[in-house]
N, C-alpha and C. Protein backbone atom coordinates (compact mmCIF):
# COMPACT_ATOMS: atom_id res chain seq x y z
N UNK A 1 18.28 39.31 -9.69
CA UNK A 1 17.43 38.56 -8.80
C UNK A 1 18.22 38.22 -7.54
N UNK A 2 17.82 38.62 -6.65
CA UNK A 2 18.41 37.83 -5.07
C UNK A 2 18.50 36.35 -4.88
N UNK A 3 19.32 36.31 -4.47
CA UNK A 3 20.18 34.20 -4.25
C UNK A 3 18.88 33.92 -3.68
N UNK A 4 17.90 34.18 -2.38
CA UNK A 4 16.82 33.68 -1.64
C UNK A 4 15.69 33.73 -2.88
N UNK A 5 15.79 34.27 -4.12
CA UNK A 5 14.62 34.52 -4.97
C UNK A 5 15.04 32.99 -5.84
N UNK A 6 16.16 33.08 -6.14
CA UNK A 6 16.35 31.71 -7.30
C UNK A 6 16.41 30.67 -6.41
N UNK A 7 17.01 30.32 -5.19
CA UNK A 7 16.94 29.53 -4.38
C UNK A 7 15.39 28.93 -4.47
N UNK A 8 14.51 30.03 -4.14
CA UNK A 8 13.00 29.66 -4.08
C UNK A 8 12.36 29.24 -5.30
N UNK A 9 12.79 30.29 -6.55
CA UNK A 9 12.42 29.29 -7.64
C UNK A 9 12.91 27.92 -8.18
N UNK A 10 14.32 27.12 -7.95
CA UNK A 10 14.79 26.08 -7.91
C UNK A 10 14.00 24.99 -7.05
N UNK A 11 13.55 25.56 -5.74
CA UNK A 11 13.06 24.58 -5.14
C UNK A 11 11.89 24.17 -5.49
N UNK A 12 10.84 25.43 -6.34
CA UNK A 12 9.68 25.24 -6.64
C UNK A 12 9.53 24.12 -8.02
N UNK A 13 10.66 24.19 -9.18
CA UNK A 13 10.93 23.69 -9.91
C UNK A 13 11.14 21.82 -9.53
N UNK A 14 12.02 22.05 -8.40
CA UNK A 14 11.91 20.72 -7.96
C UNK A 14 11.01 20.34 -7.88
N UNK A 15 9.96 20.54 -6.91
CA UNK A 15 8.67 20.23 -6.29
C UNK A 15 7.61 19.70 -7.17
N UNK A 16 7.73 20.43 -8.20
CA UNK A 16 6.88 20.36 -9.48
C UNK A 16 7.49 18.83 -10.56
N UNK A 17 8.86 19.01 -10.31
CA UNK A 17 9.32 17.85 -11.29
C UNK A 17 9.28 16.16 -10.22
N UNK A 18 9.46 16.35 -9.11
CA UNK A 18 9.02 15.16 -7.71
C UNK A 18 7.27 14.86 -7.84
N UNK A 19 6.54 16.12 -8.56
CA UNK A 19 5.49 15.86 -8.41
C UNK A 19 4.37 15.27 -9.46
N UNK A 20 5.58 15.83 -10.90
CA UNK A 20 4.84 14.75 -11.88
C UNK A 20 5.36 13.49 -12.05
N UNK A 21 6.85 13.40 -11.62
CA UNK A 21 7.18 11.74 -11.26
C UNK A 21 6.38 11.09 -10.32
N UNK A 22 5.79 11.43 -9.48
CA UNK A 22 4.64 10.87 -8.46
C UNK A 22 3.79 10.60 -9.68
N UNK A 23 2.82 11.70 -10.38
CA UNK A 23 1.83 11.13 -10.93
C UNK A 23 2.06 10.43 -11.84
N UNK A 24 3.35 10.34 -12.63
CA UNK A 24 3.51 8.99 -13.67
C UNK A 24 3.54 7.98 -13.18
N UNK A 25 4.21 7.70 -11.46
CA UNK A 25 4.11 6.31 -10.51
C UNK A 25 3.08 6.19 -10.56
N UNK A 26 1.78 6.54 -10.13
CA UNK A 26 0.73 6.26 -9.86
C UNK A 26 -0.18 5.84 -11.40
N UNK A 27 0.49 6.50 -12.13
CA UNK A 27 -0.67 6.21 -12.88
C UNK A 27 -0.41 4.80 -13.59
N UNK A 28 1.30 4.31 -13.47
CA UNK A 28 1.62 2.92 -14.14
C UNK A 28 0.90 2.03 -13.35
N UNK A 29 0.77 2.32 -11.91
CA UNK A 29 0.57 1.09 -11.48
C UNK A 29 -0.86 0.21 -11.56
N UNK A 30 -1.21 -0.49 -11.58
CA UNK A 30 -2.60 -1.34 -11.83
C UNK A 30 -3.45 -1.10 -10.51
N UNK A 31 -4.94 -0.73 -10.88
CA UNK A 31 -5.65 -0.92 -9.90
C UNK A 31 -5.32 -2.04 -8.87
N UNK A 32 -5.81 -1.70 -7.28
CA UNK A 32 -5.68 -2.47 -6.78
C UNK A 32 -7.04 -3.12 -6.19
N UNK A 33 -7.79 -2.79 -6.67
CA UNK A 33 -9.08 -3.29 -6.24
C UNK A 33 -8.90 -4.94 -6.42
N UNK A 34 -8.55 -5.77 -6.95
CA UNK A 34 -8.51 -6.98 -7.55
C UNK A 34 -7.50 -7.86 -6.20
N UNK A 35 -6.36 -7.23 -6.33
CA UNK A 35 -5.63 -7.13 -5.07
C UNK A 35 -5.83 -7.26 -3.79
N UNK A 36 -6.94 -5.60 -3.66
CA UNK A 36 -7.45 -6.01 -1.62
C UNK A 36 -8.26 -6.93 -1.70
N UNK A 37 -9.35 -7.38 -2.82
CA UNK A 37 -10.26 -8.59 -2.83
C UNK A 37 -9.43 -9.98 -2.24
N UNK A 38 -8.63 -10.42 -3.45
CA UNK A 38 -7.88 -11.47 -2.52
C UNK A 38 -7.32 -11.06 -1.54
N UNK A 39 -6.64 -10.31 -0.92
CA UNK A 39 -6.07 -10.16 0.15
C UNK A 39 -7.15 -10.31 1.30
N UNK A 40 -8.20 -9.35 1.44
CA UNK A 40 -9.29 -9.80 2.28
C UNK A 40 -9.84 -11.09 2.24
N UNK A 41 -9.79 -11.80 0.72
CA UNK A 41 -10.74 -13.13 1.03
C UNK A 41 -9.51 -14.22 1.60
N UNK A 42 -8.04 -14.05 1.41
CA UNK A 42 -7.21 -14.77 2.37
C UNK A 42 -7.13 -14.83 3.80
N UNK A 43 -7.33 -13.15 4.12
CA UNK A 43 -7.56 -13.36 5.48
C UNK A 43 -8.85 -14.18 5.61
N UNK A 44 -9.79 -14.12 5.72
CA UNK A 44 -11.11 -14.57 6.04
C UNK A 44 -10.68 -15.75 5.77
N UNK A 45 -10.11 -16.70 4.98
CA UNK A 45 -9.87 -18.10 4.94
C UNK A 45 -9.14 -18.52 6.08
N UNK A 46 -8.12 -17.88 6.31
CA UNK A 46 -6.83 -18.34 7.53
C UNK A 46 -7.67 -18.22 8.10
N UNK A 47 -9.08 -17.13 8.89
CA UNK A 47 -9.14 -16.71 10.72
C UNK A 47 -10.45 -17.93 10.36
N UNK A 48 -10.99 -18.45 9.04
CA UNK A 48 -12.10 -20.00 9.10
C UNK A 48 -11.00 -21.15 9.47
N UNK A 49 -10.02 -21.08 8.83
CA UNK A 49 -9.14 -22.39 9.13
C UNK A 49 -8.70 -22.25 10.26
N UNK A 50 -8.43 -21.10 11.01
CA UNK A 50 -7.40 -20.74 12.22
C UNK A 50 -8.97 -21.44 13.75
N UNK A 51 -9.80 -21.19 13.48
CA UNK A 51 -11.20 -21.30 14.42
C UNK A 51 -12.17 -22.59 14.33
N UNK A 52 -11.80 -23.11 13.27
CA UNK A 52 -11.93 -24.98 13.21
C UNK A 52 -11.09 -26.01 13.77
N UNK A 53 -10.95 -26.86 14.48
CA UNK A 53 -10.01 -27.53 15.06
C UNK A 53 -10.13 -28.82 14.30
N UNK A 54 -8.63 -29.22 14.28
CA UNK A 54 -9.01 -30.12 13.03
C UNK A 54 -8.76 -31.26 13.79
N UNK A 55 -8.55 -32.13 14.48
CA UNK A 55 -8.64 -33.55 15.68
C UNK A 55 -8.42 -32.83 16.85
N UNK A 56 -10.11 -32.51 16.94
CA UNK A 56 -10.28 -32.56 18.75
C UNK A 56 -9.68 -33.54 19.35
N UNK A 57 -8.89 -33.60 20.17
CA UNK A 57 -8.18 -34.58 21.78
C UNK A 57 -9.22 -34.58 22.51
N UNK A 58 -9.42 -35.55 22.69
CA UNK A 58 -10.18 -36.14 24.51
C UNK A 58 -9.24 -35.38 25.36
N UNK A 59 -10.04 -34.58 26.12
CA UNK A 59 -9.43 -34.32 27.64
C UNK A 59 -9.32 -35.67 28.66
N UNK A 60 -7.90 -35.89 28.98
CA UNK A 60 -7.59 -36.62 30.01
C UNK A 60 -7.65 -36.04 31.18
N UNK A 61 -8.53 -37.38 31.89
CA UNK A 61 -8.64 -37.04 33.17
C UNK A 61 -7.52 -37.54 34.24
C-alpha cells in the first residue's frame, strides 16, 4: 500500500473515532429545553425589572 493510501486510511479512522466521541457527548448530556425556558424567562424578568423605575425623583427645577 502507498504511505498517501495509509496516511488516508489513518486519518479516516480518526475521523470516525472524533466522531463517535461527539455522539457519546451529545447523547450524555440532558435536554436543554428546561434550560432555554429559564434562561428566557430570566431575561424577560431583568428587561420587566430593568423598565420599572423603582422611586421616581421629582425633577428639580
Amino acid at each position: 500500500m502507498h504511505p498517501h493510501a495509509q496516511l488516508a486510511q489513518q486519518h479516516i479512522a480518526d475521523l470516525r473515532t472524533q466522531a463517535d466521541a461527539h455522539h457519546l457527548a451529545l447523547a450524555a448530556k440532558p435536554p436543554r429545553e428546561l434550560r432555554t425556558r429559564l434562561g428566557w424567562t430570566l431575561v424577560e424578568l431583568g428587561l420587566r425589572l430593568a423598565a420599572t423605575p423603582n422611586n421616581p425623583k421629582p425633577a428639580v427645577a
